[in-house]
Each structure stands twice: as C-alpha cells, then as structure tokens.
PDB file of N, CA and C in Angstrom:
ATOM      1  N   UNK A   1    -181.816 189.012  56.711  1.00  0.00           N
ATOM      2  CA  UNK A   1    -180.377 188.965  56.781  1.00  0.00           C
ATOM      3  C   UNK A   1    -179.910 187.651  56.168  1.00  0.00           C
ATOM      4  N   UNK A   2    -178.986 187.435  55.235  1.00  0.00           N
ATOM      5  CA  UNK A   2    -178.101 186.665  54.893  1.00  0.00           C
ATOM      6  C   UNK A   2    -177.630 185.541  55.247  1.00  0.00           C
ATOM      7  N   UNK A   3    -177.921 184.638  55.676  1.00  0.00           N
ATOM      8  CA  UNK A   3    -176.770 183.601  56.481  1.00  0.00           C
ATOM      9  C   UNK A   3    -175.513 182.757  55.364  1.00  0.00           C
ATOM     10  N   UNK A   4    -174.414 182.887  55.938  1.00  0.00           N
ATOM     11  CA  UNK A   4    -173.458 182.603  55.097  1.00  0.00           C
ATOM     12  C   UNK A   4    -173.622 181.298  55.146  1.00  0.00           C
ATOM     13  N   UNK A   5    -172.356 180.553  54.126  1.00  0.00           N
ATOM     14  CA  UNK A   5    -172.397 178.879  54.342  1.00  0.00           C
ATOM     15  C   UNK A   5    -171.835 178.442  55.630  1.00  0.00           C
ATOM     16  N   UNK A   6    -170.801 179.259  56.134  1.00  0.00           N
ATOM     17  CA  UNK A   6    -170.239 179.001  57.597  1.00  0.00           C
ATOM     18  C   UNK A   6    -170.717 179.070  58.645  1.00  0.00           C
ATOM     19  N   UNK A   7    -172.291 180.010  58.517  1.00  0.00           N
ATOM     20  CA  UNK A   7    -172.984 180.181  60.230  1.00  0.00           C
ATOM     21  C   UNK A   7    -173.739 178.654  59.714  1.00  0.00           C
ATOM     22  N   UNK A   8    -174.469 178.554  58.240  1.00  0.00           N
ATOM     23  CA  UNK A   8    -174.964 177.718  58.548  1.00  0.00           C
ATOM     24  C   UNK A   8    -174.266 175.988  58.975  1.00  0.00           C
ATOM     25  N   UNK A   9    -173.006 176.057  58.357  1.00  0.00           N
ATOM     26  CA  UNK A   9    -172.557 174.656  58.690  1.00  0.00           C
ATOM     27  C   UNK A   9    -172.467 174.930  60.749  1.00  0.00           C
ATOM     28  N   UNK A  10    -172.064 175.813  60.463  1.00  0.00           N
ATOM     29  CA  UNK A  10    -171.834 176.010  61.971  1.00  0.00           C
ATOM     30  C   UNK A  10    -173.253 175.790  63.006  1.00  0.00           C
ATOM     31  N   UNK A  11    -174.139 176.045  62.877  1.00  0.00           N
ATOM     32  CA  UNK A  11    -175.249 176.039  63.355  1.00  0.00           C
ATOM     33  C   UNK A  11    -175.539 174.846  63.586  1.00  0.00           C
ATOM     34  N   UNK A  12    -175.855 174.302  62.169  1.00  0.00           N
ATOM     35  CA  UNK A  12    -175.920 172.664  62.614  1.00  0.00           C
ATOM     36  C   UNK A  12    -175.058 171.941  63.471  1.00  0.00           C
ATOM     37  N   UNK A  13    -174.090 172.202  63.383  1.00  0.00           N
ATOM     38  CA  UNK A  13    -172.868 171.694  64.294  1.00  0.00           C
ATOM     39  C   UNK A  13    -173.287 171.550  65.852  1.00  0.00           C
ATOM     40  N   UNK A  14    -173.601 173.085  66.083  1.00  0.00           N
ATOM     41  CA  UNK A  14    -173.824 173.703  67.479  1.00  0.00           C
ATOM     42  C   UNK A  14    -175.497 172.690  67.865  1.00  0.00           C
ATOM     43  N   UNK A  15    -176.198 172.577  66.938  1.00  0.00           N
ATOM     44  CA  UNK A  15    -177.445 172.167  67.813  1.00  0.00           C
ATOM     45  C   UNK A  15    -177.430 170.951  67.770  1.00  0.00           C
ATOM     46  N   UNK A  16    -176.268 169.961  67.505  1.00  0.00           N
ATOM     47  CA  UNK A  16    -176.306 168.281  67.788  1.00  0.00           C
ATOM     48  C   UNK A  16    -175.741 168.750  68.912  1.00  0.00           C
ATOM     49  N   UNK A  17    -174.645 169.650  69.190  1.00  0.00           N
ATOM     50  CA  UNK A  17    -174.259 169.227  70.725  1.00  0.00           C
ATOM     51  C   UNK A  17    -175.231 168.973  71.782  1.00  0.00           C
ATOM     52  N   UNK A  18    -174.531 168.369  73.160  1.00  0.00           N
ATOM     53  CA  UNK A  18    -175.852 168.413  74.008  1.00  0.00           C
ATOM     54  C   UNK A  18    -176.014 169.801  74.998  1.00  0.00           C
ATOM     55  N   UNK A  19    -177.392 169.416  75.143  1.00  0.00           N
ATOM     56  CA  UNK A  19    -177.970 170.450  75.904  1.00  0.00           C
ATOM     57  C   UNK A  19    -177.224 171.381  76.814  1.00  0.00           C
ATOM     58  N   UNK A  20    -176.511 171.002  77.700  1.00  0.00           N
ATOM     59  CA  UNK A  20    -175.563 171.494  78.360  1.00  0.00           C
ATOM     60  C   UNK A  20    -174.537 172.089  78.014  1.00  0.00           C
ATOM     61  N   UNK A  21    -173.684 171.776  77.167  1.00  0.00           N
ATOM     62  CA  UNK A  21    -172.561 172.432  75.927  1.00  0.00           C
ATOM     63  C   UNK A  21    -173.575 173.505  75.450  1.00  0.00           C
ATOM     64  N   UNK A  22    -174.591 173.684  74.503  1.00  0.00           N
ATOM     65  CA  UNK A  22    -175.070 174.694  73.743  1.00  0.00           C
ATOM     66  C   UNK A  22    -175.392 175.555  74.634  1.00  0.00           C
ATOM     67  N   UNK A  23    -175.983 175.302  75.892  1.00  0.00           N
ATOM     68  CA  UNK A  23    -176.488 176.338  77.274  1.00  0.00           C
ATOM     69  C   UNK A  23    -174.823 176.872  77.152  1.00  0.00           C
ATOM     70  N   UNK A  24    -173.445 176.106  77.535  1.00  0.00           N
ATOM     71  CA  UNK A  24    -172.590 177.242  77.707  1.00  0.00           C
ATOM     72  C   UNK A  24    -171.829 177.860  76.564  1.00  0.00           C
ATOM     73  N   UNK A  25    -172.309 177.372  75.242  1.00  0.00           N
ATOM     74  CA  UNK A  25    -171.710 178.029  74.401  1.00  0.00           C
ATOM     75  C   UNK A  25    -172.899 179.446  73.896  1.00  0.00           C
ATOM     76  N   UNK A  26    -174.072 179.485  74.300  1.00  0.00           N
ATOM     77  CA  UNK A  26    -175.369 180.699  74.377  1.00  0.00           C
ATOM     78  C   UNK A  26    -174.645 181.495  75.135  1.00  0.00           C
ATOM     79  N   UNK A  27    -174.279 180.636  76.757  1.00  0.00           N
ATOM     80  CA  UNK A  27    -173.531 181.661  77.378  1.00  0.00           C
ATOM     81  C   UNK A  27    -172.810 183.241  77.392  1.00  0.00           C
ATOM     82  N   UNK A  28    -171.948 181.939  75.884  1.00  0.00           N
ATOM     83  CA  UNK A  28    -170.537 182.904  76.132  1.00  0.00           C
ATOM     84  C   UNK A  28    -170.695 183.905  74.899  1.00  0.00           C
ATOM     85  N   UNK A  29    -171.492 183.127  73.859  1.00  0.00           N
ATOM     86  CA  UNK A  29    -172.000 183.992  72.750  1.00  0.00           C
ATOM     87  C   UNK A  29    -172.765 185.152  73.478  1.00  0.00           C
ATOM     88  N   UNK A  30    -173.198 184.821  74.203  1.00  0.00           N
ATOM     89  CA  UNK A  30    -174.043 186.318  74.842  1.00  0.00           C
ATOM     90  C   UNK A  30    -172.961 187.283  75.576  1.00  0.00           C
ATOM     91  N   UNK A  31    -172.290 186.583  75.805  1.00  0.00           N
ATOM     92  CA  UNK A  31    -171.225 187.645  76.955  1.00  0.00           C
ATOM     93  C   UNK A  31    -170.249 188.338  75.907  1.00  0.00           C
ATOM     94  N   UNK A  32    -169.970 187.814  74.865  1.00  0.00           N
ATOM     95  CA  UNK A  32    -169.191 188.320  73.830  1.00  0.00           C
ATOM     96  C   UNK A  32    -169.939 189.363  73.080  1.00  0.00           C
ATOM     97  N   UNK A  33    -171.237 189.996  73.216  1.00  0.00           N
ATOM     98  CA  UNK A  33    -172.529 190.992  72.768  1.00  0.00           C
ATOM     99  C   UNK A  33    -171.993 191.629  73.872  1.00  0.00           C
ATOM    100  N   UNK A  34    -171.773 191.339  75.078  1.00  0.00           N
ATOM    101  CA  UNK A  34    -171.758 192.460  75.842  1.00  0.00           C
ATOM    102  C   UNK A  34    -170.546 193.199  75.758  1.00  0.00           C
ATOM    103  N   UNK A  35    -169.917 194.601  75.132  1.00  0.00           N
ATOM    104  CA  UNK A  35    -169.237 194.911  74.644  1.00  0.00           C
ATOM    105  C   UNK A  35    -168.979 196.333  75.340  1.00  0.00           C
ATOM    106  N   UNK A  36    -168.108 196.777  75.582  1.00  0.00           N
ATOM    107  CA  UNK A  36    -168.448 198.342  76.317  1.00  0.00           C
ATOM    108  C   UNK A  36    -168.278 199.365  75.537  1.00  0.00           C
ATOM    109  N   UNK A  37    -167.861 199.305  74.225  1.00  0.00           N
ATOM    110  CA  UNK A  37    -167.573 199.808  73.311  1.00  0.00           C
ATOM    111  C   UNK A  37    -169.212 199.988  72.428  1.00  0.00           C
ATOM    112  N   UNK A  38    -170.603 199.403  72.801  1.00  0.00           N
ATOM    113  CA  UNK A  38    -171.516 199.224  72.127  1.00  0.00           C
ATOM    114  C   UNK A  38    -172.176 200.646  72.403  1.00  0.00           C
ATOM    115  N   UNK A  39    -172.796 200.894  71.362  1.00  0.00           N
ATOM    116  CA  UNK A  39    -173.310 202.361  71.793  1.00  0.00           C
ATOM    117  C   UNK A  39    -174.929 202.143  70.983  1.00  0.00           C
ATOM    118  N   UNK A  40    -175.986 202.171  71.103  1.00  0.00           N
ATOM    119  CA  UNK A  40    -176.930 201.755  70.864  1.00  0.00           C
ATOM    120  C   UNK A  40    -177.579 203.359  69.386  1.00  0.00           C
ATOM    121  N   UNK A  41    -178.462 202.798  68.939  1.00  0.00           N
ATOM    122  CA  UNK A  41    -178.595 204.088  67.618  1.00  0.00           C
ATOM    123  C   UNK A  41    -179.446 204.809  68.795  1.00  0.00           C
ATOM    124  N   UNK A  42    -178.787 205.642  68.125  1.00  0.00           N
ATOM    125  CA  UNK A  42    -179.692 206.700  68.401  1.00  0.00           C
ATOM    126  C   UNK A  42    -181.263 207.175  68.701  1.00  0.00           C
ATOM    127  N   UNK A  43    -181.857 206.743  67.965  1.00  0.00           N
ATOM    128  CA  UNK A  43    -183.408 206.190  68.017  1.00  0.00           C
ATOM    129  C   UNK A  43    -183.863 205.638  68.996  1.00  0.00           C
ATOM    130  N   UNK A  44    -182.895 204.537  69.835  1.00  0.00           N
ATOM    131  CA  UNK A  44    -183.056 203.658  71.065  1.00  0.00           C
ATOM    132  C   UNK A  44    -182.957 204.476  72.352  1.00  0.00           C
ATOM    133  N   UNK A  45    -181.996 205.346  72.151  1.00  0.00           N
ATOM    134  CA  UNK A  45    -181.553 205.697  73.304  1.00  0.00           C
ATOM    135  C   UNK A  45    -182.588 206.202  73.930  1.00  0.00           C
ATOM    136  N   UNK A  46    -183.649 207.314  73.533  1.00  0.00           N
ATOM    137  CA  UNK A  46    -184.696 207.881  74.536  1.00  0.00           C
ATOM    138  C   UNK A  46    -185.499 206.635  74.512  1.00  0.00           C
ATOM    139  N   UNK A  47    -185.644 205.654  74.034  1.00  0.00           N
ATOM    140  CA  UNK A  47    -186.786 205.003  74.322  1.00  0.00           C
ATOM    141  C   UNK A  47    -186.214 203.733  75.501  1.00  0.00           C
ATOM    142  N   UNK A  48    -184.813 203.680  75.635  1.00  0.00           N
ATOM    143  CA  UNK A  48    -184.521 203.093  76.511  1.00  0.00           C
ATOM    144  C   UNK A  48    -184.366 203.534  78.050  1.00  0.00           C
ATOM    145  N   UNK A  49    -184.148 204.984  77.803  1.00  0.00           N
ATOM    146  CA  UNK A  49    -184.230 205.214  79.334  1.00  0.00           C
ATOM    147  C   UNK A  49    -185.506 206.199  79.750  1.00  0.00           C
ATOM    148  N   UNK A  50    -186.319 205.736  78.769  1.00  0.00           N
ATOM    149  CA  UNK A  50    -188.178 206.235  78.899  1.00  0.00           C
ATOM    150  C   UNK A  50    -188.270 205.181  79.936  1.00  0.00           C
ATOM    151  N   UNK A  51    -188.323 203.621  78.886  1.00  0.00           N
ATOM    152  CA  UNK A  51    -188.195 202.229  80.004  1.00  0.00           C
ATOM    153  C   UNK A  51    -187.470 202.002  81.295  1.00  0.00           C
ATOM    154  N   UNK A  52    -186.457 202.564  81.233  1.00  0.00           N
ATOM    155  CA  UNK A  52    -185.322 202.211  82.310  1.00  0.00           C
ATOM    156  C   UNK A  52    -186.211 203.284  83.628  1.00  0.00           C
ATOM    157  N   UNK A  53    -186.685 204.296  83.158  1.00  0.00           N
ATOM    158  CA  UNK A  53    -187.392 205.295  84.052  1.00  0.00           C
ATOM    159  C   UNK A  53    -188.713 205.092  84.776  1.00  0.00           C
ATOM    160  N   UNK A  54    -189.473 204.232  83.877  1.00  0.00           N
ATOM    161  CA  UNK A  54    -190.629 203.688  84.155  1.00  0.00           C
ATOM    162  C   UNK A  54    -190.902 202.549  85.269  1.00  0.00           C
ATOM    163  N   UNK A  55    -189.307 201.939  84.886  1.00  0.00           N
ATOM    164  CA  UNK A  55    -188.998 200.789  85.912  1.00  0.00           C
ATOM    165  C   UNK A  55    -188.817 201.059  87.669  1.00  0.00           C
ATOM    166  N   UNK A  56    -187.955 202.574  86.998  1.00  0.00           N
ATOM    167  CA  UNK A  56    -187.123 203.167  88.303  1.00  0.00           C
ATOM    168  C   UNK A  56    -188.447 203.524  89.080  1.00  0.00           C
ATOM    169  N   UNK A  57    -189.658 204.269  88.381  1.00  0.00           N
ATOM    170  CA  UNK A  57    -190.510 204.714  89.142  1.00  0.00           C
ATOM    171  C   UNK A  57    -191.640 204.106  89.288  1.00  0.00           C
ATOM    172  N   UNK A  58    -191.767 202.618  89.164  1.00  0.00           N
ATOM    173  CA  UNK A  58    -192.764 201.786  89.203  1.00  0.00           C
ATOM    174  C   UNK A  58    -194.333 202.037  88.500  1.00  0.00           C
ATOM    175  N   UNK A  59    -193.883 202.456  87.226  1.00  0.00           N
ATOM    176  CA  UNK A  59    -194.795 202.320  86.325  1.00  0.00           C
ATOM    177  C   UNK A  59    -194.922 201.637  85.514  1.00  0.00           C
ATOM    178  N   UNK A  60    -193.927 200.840  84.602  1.00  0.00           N
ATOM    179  CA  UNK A  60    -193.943 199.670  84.041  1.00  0.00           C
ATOM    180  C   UNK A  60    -195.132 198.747  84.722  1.00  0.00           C
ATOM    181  N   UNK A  61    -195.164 198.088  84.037  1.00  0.00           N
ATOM    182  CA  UNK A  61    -195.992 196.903  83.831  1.00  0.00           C
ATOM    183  C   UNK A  61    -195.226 195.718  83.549  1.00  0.00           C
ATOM    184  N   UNK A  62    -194.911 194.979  84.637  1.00  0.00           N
ATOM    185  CA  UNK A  62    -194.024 193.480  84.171  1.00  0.00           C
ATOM    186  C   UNK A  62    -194.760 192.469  84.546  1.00  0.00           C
ATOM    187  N   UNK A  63    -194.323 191.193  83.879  1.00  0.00           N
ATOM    188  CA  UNK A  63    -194.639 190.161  84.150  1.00  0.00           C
ATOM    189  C   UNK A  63    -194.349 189.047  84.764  1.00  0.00           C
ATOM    190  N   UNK A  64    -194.666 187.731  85.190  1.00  0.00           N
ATOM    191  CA  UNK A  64    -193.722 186.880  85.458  1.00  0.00           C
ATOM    192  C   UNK A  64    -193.466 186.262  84.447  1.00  0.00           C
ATOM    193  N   UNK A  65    -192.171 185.861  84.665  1.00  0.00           N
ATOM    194  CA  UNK A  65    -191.291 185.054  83.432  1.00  0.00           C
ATOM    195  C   UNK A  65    -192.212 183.934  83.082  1.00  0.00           C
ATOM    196  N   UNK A  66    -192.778 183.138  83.993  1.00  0.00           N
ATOM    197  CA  UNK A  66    -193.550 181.851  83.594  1.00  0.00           C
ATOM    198  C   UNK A  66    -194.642 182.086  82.709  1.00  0.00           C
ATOM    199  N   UNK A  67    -195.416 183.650  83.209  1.00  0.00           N
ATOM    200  CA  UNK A  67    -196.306 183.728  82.396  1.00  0.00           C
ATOM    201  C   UNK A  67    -195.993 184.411  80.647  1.00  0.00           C
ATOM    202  N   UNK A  68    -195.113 184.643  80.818  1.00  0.00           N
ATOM    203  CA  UNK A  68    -194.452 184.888  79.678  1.00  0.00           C
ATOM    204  C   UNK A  68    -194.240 183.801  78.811  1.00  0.00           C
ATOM    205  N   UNK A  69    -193.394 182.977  79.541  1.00  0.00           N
ATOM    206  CA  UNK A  69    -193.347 181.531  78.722  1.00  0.00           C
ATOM    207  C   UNK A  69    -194.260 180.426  78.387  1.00  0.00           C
ATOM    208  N   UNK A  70    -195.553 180.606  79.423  1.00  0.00           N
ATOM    209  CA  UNK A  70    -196.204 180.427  79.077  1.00  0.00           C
ATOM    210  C   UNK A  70    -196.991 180.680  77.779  1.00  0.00           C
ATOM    211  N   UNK A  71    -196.874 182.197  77.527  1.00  0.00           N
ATOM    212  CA  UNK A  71    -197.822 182.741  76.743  1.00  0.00           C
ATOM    213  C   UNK A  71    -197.090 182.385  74.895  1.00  0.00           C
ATOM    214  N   UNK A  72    -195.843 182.427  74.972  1.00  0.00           N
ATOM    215  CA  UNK A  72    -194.991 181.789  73.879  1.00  0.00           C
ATOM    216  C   UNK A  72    -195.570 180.614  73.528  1.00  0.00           C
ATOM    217  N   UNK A  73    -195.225 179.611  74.688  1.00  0.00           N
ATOM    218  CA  UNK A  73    -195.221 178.144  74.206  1.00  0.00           C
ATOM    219  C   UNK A  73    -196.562 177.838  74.166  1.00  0.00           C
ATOM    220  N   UNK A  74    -197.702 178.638  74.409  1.00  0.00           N
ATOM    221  CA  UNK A  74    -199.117 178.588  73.631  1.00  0.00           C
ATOM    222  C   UNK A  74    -199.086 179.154  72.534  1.00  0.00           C
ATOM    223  N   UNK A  75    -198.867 180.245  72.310  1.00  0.00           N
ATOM    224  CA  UNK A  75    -198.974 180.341  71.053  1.00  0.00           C
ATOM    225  C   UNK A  75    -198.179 179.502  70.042  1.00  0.00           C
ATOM    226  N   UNK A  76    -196.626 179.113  70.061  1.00  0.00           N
ATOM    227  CA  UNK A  76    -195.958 178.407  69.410  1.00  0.00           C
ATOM    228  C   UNK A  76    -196.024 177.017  69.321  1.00  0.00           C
ATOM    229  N   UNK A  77    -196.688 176.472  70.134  1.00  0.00           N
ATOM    230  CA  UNK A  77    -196.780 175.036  70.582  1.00  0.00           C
ATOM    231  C   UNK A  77    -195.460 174.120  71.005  1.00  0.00           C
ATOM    232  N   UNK A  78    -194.666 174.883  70.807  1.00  0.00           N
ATOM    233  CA  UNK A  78    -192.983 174.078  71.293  1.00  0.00           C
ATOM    234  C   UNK A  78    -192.504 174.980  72.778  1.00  0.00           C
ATOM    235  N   UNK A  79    -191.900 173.720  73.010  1.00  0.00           N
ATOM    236  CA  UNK A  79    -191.161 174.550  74.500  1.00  0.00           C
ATOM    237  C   UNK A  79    -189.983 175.076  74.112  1.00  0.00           C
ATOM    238  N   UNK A  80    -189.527 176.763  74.564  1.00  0.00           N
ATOM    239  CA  UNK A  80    -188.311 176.573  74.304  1.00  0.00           C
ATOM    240  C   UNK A  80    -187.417 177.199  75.549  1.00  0.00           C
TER     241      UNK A  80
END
C-alpha cells in the first residue's frame, strides 16, 4: 500500500510525541475503525464466526497475552 506525503509527515509527527499522547491518540484512532456501518468481505464472515464458535464452545486454543508477547519480542528482538 502507498503511503502518501501526509501520513508520512504525519507519522513522524505522531511518534516524537510522548508515550502517553500516542497511547491516546492509538486510542482514538482505533475507536474511529470501530464503525457500525463496517461490514466485513465476505470471505471473513464464515471464518469469523467458525472462530467466534470455537470460542463459544471451548475449542479454541488461546494463549496468554504474555506468552504471546513474549514470543514476538523473541523473535523481533524489540519490545513493543
């Protein structure tokens, strides 16, 4: 995908702020995705409520978050 000159000036912008500002501007960027109007393709849809079903009936397989992040920031070597 593309990045224009404006996400990128913008980007830079966003990651001098501090830590705390960018946590609530992720925030709100995330809450602004949440849209009720979003309707997911088509393609997703059975495979999302295959998952959503698996969950319901305790067949999934989850993890803990730590070990998750763990398993990132080994492989990547950065924390994020």
């Amino acid at each position: 995908m593309a990045v224009t000159p404006n996400y990128a000036h913008l980007e830079g912008e966003v990651l001098h702020l501090p830590r705390e500002e960018r946590s609530k501007l992720a925030s709100r960027l995330l809450e602004s995705l949440d849209d009720d109007d979003f309707e997911p393709a088509p393609e997703w849809k059975d495979e999302l409520s295959r998952r959503a079903n698996e969950m319901d009936e305790g067949k999934a397989k989850t993890l803990p978050a730590k070990g998750v992040w763990d398993d990132i920031n080994g492989r990547f070597g950065t924390n994020f």
